[in-house]
C-alpha atoms as a PDB file:
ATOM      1  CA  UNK A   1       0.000   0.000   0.000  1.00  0.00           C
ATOM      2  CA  UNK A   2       2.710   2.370   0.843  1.00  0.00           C
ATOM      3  CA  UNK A   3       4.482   1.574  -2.314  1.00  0.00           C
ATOM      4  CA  UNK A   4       1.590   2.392  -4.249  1.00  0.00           C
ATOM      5  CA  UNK A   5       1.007   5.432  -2.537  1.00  0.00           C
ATOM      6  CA  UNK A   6       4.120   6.407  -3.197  1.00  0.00           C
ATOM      7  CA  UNK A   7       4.389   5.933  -6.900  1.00  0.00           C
ATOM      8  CA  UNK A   8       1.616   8.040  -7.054  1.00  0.00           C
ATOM      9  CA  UNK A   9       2.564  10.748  -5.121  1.00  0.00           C
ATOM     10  CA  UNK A  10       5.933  10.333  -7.539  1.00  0.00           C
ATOM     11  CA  UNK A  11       4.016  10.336 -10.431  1.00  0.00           C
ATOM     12  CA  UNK A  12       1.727  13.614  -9.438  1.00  0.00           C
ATOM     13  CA  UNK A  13       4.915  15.337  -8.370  1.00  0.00           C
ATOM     14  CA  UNK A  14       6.468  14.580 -12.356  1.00  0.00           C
ATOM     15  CA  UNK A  15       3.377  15.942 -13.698  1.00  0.00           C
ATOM     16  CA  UNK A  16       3.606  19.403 -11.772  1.00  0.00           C
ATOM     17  CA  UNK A  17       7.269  19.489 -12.499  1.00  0.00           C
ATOM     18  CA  UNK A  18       6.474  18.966 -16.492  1.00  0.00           C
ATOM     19  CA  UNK A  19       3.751  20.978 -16.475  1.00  0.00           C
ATOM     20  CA  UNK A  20       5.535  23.980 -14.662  1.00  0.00           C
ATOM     21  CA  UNK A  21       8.661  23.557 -17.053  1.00  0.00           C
ATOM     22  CA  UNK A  22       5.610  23.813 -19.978  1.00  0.00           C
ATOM     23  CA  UNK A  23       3.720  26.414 -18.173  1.00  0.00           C
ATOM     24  CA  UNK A  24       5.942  29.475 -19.876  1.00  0.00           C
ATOM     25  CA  UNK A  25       5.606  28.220 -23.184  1.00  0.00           C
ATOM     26  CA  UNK A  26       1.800  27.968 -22.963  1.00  0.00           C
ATOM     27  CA  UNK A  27       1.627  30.956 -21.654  1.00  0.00           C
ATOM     28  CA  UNK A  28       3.474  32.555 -24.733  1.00  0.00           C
ATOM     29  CA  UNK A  29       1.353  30.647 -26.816  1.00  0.00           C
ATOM     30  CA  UNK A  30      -1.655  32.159 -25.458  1.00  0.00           C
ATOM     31  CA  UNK A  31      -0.411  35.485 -25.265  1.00  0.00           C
ATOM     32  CA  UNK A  32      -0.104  35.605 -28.879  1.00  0.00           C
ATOM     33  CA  UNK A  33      -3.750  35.384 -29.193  1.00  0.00           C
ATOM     34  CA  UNK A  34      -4.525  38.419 -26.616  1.00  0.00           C
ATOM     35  CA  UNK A  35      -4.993  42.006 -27.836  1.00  0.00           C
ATOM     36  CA  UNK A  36      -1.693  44.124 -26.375  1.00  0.00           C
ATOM     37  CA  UNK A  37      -4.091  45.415 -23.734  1.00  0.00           C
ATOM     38  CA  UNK A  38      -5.227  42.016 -22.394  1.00  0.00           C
ATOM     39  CA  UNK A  39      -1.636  40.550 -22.506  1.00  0.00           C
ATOM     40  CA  UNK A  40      -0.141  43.739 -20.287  1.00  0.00           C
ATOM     41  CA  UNK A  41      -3.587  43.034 -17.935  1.00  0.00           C
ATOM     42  CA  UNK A  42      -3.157  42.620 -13.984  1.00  0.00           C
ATOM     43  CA  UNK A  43      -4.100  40.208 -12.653  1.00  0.00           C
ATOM     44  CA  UNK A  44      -3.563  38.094 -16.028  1.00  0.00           C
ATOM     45  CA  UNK A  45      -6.302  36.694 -17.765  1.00  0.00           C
ATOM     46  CA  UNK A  46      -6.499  33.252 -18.508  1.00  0.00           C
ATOM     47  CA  UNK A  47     -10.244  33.526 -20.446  1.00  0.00           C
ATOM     48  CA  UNK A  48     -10.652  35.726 -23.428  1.00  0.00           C
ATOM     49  CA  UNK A  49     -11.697  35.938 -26.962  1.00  0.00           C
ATOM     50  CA  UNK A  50      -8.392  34.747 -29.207  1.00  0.00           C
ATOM     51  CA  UNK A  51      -7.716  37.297 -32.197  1.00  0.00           C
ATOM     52  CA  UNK A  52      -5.339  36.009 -34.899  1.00  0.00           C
ATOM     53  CA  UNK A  53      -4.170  39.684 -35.603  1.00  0.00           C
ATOM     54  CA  UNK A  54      -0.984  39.247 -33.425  1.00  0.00           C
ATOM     55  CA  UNK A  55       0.145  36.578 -35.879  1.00  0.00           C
ATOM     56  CA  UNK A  56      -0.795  38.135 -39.044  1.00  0.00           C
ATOM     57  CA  UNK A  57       1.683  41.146 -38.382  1.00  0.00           C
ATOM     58  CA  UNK A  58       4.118  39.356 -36.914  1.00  0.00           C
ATOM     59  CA  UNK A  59       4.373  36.277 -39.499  1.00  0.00           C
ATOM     60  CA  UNK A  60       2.713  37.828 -42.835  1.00  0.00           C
ATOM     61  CA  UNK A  61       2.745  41.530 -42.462  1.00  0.00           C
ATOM     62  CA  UNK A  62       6.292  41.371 -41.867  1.00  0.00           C
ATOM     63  CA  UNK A  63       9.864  39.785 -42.968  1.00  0.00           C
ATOM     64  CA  UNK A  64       9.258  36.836 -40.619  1.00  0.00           C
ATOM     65  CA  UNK A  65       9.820  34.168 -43.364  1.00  0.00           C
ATOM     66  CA  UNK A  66      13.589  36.065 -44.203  1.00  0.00           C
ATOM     67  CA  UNK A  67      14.307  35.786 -40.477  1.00  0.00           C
ATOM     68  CA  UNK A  68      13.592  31.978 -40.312  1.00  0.00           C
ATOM     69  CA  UNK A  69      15.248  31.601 -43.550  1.00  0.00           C
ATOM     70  CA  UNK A  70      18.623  33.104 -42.580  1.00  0.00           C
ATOM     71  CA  UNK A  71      18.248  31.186 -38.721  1.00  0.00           C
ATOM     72  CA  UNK A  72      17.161  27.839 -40.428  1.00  0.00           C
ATOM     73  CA  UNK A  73      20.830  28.202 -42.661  1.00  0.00           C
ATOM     74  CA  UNK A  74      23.030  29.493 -40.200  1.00  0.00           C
ATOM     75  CA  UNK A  75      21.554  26.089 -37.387  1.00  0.00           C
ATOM     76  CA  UNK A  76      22.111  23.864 -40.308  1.00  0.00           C
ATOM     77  CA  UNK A  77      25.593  24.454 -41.033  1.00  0.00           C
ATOM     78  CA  UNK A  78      27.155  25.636 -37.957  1.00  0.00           C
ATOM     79  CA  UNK A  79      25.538  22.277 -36.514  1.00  0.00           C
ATOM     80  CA  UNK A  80      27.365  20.263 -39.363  1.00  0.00           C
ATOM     81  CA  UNK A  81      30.419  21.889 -39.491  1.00  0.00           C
ATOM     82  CA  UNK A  82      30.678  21.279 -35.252  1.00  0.00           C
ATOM     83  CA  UNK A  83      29.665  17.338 -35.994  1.00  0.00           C
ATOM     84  CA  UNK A  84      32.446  17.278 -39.043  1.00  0.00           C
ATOM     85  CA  UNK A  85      34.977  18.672 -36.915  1.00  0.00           C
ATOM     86  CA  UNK A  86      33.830  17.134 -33.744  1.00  0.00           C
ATOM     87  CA  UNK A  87      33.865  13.268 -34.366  1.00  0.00           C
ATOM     88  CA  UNK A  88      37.527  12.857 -35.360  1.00  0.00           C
ATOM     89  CA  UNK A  89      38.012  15.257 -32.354  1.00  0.00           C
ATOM     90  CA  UNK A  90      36.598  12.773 -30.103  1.00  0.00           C
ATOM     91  CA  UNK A  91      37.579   9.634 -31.980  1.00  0.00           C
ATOM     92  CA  UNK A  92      40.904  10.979 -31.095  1.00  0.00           C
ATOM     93  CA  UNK A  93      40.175  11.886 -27.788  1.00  0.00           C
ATOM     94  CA  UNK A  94      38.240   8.734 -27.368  1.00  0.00           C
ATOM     95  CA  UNK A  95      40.704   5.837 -29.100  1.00  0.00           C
ATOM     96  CA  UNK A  96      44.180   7.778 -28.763  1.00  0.00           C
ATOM     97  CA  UNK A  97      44.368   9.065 -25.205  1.00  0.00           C
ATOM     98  CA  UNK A  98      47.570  10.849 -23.789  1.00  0.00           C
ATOM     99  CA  UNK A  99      48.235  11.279 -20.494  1.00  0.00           C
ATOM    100  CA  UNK A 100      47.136  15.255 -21.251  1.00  0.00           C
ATOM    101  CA  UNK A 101      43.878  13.823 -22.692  1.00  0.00           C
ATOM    102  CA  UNK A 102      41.655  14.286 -19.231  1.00  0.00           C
ATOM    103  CA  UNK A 103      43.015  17.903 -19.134  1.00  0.00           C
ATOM    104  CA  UNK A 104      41.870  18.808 -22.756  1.00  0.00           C
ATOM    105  CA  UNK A 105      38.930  17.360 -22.255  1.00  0.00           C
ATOM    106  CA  UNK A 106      38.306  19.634 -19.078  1.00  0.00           C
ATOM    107  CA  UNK A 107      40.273  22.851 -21.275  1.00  0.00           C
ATOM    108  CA  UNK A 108      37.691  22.427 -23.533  1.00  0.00           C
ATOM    109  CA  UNK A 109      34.521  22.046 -21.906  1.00  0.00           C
ATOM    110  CA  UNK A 110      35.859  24.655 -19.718  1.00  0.00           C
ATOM    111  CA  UNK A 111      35.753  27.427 -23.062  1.00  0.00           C
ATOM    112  CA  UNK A 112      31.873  26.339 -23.350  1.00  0.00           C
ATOM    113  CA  UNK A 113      31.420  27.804 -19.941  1.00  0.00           C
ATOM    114  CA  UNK A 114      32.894  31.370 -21.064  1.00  0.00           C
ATOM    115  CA  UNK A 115      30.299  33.834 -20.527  1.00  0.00           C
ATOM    116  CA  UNK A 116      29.507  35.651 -23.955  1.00  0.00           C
ATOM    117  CA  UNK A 117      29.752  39.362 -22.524  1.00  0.00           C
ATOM    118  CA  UNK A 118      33.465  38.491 -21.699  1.00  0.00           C
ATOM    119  CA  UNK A 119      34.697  37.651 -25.151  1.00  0.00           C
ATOM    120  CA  UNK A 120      31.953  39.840 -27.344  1.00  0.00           C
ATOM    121  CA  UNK A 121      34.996  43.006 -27.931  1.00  0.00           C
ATOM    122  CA  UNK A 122      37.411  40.485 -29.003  1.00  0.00           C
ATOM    123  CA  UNK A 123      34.796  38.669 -31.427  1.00  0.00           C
ATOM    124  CA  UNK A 124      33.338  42.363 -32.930  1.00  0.00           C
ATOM    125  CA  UNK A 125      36.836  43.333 -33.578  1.00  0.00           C
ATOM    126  CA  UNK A 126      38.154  40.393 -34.676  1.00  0.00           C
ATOM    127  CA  UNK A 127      35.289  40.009 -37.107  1.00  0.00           C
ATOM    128  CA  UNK A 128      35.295  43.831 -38.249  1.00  0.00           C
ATOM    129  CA  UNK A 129      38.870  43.177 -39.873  1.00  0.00           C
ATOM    130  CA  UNK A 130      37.766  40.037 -41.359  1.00  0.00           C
ATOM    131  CA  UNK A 131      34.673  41.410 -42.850  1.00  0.00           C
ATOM    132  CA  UNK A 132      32.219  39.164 -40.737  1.00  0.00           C
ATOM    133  CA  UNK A 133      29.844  41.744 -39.372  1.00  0.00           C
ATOM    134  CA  UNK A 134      26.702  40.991 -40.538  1.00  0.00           C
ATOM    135  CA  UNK A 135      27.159  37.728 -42.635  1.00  0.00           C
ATOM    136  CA  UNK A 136      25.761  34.402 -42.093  1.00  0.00           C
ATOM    137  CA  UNK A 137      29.021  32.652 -42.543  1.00  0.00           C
ATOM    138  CA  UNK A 138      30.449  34.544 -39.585  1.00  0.00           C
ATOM    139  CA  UNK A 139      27.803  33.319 -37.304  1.00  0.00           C
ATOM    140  CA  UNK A 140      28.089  29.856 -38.723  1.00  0.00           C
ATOM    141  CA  UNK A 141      31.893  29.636 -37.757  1.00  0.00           C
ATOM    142  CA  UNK A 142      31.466  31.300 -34.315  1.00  0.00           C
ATOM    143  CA  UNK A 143      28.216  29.187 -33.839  1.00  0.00           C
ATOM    144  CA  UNK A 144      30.138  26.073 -34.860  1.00  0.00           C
ATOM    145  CA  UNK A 145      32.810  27.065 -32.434  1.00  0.00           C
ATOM    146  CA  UNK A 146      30.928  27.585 -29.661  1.00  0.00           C
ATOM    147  CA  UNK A 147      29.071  23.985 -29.654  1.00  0.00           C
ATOM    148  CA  UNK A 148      32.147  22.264 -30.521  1.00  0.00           C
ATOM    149  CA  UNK A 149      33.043  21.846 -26.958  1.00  0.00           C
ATOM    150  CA  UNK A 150      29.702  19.981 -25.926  1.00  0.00           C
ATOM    151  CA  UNK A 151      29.916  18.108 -29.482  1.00  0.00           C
ATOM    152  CA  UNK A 152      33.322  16.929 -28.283  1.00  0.00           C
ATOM    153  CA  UNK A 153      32.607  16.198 -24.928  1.00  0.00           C
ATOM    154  CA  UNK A 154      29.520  14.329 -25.718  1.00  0.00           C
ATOM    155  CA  UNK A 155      30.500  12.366 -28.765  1.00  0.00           C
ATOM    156  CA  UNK A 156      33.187  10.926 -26.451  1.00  0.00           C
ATOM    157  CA  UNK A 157      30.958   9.678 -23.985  1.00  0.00           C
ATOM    158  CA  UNK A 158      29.517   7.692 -26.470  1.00  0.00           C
ATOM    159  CA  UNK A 159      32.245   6.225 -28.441  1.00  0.00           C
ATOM    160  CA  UNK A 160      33.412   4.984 -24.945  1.00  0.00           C
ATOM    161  CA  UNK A 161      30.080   3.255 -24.263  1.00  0.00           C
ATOM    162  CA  UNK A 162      31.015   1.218 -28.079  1.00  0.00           C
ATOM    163  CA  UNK A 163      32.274  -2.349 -27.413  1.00  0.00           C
ATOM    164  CA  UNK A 164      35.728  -2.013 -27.973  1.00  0.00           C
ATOM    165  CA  UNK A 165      35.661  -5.419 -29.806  1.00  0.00           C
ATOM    166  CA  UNK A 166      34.583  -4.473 -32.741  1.00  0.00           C
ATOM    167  CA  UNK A 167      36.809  -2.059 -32.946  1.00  0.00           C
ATOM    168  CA  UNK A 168      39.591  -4.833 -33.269  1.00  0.00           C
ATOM    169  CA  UNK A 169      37.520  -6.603 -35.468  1.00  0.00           C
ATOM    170  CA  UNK A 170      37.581  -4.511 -37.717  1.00  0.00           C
ATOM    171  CA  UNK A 171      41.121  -3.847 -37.393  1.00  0.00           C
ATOM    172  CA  UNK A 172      42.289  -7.404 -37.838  1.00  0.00           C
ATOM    173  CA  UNK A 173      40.610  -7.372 -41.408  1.00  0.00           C
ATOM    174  CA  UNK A 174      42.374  -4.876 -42.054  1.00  0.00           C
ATOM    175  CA  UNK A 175      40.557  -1.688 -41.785  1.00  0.00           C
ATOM    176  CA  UNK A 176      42.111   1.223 -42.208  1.00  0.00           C
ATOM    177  CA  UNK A 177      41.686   4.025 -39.714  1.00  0.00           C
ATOM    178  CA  UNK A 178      39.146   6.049 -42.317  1.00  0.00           C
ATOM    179  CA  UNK A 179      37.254   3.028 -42.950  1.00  0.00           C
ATOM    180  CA  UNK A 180      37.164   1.937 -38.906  1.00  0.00           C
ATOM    181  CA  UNK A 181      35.625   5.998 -38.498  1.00  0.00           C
ATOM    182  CA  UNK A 182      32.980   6.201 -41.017  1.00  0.00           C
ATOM    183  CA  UNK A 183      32.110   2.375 -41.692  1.00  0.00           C
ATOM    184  CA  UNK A 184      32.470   1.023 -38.242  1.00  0.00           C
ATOM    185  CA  UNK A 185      32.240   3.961 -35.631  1.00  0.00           C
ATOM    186  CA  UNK A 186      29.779   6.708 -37.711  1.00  0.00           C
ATOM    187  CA  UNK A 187      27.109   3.622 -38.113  1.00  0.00           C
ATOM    188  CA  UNK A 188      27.166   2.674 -34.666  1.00  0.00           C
ATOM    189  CA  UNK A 189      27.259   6.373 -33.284  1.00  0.00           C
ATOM    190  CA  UNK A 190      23.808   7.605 -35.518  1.00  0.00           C
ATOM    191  CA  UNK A 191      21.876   7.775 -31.894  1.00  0.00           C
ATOM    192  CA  UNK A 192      24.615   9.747 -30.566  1.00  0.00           C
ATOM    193  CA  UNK A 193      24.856  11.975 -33.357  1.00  0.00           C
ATOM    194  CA  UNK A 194      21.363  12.369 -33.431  1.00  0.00           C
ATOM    195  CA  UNK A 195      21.011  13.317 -29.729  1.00  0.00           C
ATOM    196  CA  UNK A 196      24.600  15.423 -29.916  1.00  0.00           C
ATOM    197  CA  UNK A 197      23.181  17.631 -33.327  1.00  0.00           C
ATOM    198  CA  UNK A 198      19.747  18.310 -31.540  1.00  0.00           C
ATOM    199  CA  UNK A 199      21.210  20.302 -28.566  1.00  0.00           C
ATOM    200  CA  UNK A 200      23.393  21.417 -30.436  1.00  0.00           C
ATOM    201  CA  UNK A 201      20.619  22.949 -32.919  1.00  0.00           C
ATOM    202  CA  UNK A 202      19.240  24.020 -30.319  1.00  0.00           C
ATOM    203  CA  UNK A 203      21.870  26.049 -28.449  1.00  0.00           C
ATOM    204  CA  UNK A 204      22.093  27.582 -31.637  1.00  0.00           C
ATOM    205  CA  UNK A 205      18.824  27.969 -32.484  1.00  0.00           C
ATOM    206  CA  UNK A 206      18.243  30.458 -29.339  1.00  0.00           C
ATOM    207  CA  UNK A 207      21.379  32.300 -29.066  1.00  0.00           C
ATOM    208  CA  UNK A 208      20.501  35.541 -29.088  1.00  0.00           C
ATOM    209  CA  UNK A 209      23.344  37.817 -27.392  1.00  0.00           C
ATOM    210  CA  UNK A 210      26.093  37.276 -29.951  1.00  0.00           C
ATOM    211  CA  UNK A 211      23.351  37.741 -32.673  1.00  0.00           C
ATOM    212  CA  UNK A 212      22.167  40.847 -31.748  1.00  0.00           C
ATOM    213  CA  UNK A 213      25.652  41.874 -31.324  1.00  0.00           C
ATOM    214  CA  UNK A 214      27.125  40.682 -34.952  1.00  0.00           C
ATOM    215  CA  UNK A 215      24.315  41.245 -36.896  1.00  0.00           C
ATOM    216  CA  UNK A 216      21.788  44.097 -37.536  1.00  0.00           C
ATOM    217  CA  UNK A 217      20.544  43.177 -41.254  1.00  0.00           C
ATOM    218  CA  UNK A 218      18.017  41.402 -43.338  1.00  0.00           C
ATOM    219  CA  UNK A 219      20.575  39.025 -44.821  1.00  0.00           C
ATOM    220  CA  UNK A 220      22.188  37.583 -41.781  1.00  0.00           C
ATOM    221  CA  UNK A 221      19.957  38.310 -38.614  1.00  0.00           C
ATOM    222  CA  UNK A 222      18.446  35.539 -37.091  1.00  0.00           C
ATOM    223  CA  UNK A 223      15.239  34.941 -35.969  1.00  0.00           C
ATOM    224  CA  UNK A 224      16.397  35.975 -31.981  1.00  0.00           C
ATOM    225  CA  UNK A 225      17.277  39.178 -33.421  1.00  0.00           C
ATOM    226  CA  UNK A 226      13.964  39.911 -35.380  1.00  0.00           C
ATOM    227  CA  UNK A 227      11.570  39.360 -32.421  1.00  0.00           C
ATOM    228  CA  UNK A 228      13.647  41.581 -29.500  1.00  0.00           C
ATOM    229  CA  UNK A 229      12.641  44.545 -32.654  1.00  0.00           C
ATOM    230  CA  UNK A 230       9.389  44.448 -31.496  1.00  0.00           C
ATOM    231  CA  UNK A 231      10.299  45.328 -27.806  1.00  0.00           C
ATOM    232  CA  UNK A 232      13.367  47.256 -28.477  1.00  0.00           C
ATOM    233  CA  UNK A 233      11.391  49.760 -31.343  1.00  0.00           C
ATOM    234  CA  UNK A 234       7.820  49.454 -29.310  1.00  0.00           C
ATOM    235  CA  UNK A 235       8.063  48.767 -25.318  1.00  0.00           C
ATOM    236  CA  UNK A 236       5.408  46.746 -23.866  1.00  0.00           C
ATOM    237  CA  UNK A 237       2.821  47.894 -25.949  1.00  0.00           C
ATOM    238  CA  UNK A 238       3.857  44.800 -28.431  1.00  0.00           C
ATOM    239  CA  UNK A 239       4.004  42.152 -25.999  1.00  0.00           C
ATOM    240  CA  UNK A 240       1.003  39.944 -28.432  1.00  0.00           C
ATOM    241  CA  UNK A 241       2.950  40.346 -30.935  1.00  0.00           C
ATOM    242  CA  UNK A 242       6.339  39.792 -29.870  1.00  0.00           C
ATOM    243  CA  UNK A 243       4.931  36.692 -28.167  1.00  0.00           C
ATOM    244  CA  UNK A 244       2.964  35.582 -31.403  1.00  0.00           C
ATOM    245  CA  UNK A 245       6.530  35.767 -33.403  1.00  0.00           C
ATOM    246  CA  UNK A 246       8.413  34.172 -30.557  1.00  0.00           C
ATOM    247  CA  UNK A 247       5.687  31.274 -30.819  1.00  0.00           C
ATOM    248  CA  UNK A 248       5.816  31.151 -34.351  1.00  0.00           C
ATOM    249  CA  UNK A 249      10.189  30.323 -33.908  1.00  0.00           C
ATOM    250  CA  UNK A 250       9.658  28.056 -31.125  1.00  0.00           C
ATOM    251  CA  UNK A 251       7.212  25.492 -33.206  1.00  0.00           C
ATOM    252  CA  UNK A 252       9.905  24.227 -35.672  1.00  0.00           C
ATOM    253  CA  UNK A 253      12.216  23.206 -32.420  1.00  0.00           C
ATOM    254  CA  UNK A 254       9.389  21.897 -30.722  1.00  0.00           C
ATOM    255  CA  UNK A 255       8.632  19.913 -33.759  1.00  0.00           C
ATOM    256  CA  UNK A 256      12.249  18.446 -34.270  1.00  0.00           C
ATOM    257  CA  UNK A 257      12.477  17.682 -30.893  1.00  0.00           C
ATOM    258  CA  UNK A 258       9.005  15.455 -31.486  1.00  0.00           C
ATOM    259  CA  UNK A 259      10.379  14.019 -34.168  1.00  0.00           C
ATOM    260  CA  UNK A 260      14.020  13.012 -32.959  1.00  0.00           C
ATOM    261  CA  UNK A 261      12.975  12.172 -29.587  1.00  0.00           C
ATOM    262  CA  UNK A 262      13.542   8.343 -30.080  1.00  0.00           C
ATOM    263  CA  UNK A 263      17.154   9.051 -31.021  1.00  0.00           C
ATOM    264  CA  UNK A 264      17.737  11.757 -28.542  1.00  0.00           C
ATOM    265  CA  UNK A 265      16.457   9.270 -25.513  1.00  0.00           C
ATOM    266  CA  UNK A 266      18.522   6.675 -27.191  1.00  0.00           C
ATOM    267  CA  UNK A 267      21.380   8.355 -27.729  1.00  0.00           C
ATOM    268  CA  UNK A 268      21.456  10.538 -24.001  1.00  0.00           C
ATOM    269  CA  UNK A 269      21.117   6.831 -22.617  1.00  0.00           C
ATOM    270  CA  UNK A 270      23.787   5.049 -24.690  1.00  0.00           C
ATOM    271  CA  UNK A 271      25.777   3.004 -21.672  1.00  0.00           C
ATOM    272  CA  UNK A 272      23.426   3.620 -19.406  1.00  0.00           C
ATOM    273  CA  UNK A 273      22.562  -0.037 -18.377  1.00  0.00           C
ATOM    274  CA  UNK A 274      25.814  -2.980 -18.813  1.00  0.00           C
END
């Protein structure tokens, strides 16, 4: 009886905890459909009449669809260009350790956990004389850069979890070491990969800081960028809006996230159970 009770009481408490994690984006989803001066209301209202006006200026009346366009190419390629660089990384890292190799590791990771604001002067200036400002590829590269560490870190994990054996399989037929990576080790690794390239997406997906900082135009602002305009240009009097535009970018991460969730739980539990 008390073990019952107590997976219940375990299973209520999971539900509050999901549905509080949920709770903001709900809200921001229903904000959308308020009129500015129900979604500035106090005490909030949680019944009213839904107008779709919020997301016809935000998403039609506006250059929404360039936004996504230019956010949707620079997650793409900074995510593959951190997976291309990062799984010889960690093969390395992984199937060639030095007695340095636990301190890299830690170097690394260490550079994920550099606060933004501390390297942003550096960055500006370095990409002023390179003619970066405002381009997609220098977002890409810096984008690319800054998920490597987690790519890196993560990818190892997992190619430690791989039974070693086949590994030497594959070695005593004679593989050589580009055909042990991508017929032997890429193959067994797809969960990981898949579960590695999702956070990374979206890491990259949301960054908004070094965005708003490197880029100002049409041609290489992301979609973070486009919806602080509404705030920045119009105060809280475009809170509906700004929330139906922040909806309208959240939806295509939600939706990958649906989609890949098989591989991410597989590949975020890879070694988990002997």
């Amino acid at each position: 009886m008390n073990r019952k009770l107590s997976g219940h009481l375990l299973s209520a408490l999971t539900l509050f905890i999901a549905f509080a994690m949920f709770f903001p984006i709900l809200w921001l989803f229903m904000t959308s459909f308020k009129t500015e001066a129900q979604a500035i209301a106090f005490p909030p209202q949680f019944f009213f009449v839904p107008t779709f006006e919020n997301w016809q200026t935000a998403i039609f009346d506006s250059p929404f669809l360039r936004y996504l366009r230019n956010t949707v190419s620079i997650t793409f390629f900074s995510t593959v260009l951190a997976i291309l660089i990062g799984i010889p990384t960690a093969y390395a890292m992984a199937y060639y350790p030095t007695k340095r190799t636990n301190s890299s590791m830690l170097w690394i990771m260490s550079t994920r956990m550099l606060p933004p604001a501390g390297v942003i002067v550096p960055i500006y200036i370095i990409f002023l004389n390179l003619n970066l400002l405002n381009t997609q590829l220098g977002l890409v590269i810096l984008y690319a850069a800054m998920n490597f560490p987690l790519v890196v870190w993560m990818l190892r994990s997992f190619m430690l979890d791989l039974p070693y054996e086949i590994l030497e399989a594959a070695r005593l037929d004679g593989a050589t070491l580009w055909q042990e990576l991508r017929q032997v080790i890429v193959p067994l690794l797809i969960p990981g990969i898949a579960a590695t390239s999702l956070l990374a997406l979206i890491f990259t997906w949301n960054e908004f800081f070094l965005a708003v900082n490197l880029t100002s135009s049409l041609d290489a602002a992301p979609l973070s960028v486009y919806i602080s305009t509404f705030k920045a240009a119009q105060g809280n009097l475009f809170i509906a809006k700004m929330s139906a535009a922040a909806s309208a970018a959240v939806i295509p991460v939600l939706i990958a996230g649906w989609v890949a969730q098989k591989q991410l739980v597989t590949g975020l539990t890879m070694g988990a159970v002997k």
